[in-house]
Protein backbone atom coordinates (compact mmCIF):
# COMPACT_ATOMS: atom_id res chain seq x y z
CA UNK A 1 204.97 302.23 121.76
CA UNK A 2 204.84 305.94 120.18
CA UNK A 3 205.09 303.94 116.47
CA UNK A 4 202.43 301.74 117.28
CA UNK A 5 200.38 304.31 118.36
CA UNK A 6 201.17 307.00 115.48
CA UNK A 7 200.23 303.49 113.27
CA UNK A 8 196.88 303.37 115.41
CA UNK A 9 195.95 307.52 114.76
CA UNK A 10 196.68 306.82 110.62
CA UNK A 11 194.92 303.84 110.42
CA UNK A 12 192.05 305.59 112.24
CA UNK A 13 192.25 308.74 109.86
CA UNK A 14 192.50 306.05 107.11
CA UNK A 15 189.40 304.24 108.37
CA UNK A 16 186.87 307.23 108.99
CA UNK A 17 187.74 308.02 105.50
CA UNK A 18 186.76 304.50 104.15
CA UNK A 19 184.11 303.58 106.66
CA UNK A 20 181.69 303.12 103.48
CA UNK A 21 183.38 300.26 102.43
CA UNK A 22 184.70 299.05 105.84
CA UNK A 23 183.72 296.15 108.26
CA UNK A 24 183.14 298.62 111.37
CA UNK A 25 179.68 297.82 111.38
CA UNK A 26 179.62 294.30 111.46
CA UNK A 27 182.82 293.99 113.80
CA UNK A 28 181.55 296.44 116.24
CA UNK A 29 178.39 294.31 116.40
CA UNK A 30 180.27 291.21 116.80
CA UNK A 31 182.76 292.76 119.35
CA UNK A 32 179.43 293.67 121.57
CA UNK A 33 177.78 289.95 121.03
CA UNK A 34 181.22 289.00 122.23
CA UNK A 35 180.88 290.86 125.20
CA UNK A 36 182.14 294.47 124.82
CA UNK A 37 180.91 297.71 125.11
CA UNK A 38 178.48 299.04 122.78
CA UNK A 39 180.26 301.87 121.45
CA UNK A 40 183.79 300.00 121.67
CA UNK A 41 186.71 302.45 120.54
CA UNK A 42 187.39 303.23 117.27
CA UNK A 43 191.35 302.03 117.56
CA UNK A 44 190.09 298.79 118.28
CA UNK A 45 187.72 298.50 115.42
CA UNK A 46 190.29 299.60 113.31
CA UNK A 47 192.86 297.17 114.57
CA UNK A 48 190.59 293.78 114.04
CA UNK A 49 189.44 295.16 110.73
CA UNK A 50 193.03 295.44 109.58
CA UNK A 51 193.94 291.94 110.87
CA UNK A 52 190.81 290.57 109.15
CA UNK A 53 191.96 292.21 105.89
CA UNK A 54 195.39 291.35 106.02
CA UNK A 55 193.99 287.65 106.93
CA UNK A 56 192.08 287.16 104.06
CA UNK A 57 194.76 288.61 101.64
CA UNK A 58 197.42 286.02 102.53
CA UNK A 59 194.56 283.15 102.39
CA UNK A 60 193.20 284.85 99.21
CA UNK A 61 197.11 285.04 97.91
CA UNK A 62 198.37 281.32 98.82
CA UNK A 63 194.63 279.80 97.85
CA UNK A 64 195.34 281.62 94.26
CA UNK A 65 198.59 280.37 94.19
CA UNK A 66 197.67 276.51 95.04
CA UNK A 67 194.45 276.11 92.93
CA UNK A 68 193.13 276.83 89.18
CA UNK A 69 194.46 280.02 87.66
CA UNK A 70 192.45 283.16 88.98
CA UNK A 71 190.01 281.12 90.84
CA UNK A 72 189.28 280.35 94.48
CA UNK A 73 187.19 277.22 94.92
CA UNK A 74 185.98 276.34 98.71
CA UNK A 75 188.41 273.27 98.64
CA UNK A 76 190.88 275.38 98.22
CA UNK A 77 190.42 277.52 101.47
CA UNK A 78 189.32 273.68 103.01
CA UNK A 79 192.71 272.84 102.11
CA UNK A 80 194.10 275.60 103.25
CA UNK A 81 192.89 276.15 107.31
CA UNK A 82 192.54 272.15 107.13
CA UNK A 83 195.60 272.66 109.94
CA UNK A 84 193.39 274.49 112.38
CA UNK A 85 190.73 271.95 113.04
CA UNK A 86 188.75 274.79 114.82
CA UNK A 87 188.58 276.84 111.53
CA UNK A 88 187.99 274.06 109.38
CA UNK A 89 184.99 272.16 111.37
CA UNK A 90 183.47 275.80 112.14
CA UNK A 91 183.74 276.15 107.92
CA UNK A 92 182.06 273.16 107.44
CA UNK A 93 179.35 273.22 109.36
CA UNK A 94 178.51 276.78 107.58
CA UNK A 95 178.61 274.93 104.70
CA UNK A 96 176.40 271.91 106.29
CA UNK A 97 173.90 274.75 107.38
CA UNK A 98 174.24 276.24 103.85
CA UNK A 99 173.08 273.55 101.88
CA UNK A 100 170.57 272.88 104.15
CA UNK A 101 169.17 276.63 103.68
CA UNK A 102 169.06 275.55 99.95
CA UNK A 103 167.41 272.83 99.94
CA UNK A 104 164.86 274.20 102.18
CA UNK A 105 164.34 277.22 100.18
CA UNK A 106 164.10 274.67 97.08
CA UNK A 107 161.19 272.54 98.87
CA UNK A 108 159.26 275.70 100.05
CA UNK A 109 159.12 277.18 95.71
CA UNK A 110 158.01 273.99 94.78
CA UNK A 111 155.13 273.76 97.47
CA UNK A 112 154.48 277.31 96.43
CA UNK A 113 154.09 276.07 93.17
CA UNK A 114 152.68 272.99 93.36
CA UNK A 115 149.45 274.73 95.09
């Protein structure tokens, strides 16, 4: 318990250092849309950040490993949470609704320049 926590306290000095660059913002905001406080503690912002981070650096490391030299492509991440069938139908349907913001963007220019 006393490591954990003395892990917590540096990772919190580490994070008010490099809140420029951090996520706090955005997890903070998604912690509250998922129900928590406002203001939620600092120890817990720090905690998900650092799970996020260390999430994408294993799926950035093993999706560099598996596809082209020194590129990611989206099949390879596809590939990659294709085993969690949460993940992988939540990633496709942001890709769906991507295309679809495209291709509606596309239509609206060439209205705007068709008038």
């Amino acid at each position: 318990y006393n490591e954990y926590k003395s892990y917590l306290s540096k990772m919190e000095e580490n994070y008010e250092e490099e809140k420029k660059q951090s996520l706090g913002k955005e997890i903070k905001a998604m912690m509250y849309g998922f129900g928590d406080d406002p203001c939620p503690y600092t120890q817990s912002v720090v905690l998900i950040e650092e799970i996020i981070i260390n999430y994408l650096s294993e799926i950035s490391t093993k999706a560099i490993q598996m596809g082209k030299r020194g590129r990611i492509t989206v099949e390879d991440i596809l590939h990659l949470i294709k085993h969690d069938q949460k993940k992988y139908n939540r990633a496709k349907e942001l890709l769906m609704s991507n295309d679809e913001i495209k291709k509606a963007r596309k239509g609206f220019e060439e209205d705007k320049f068709s008038s």
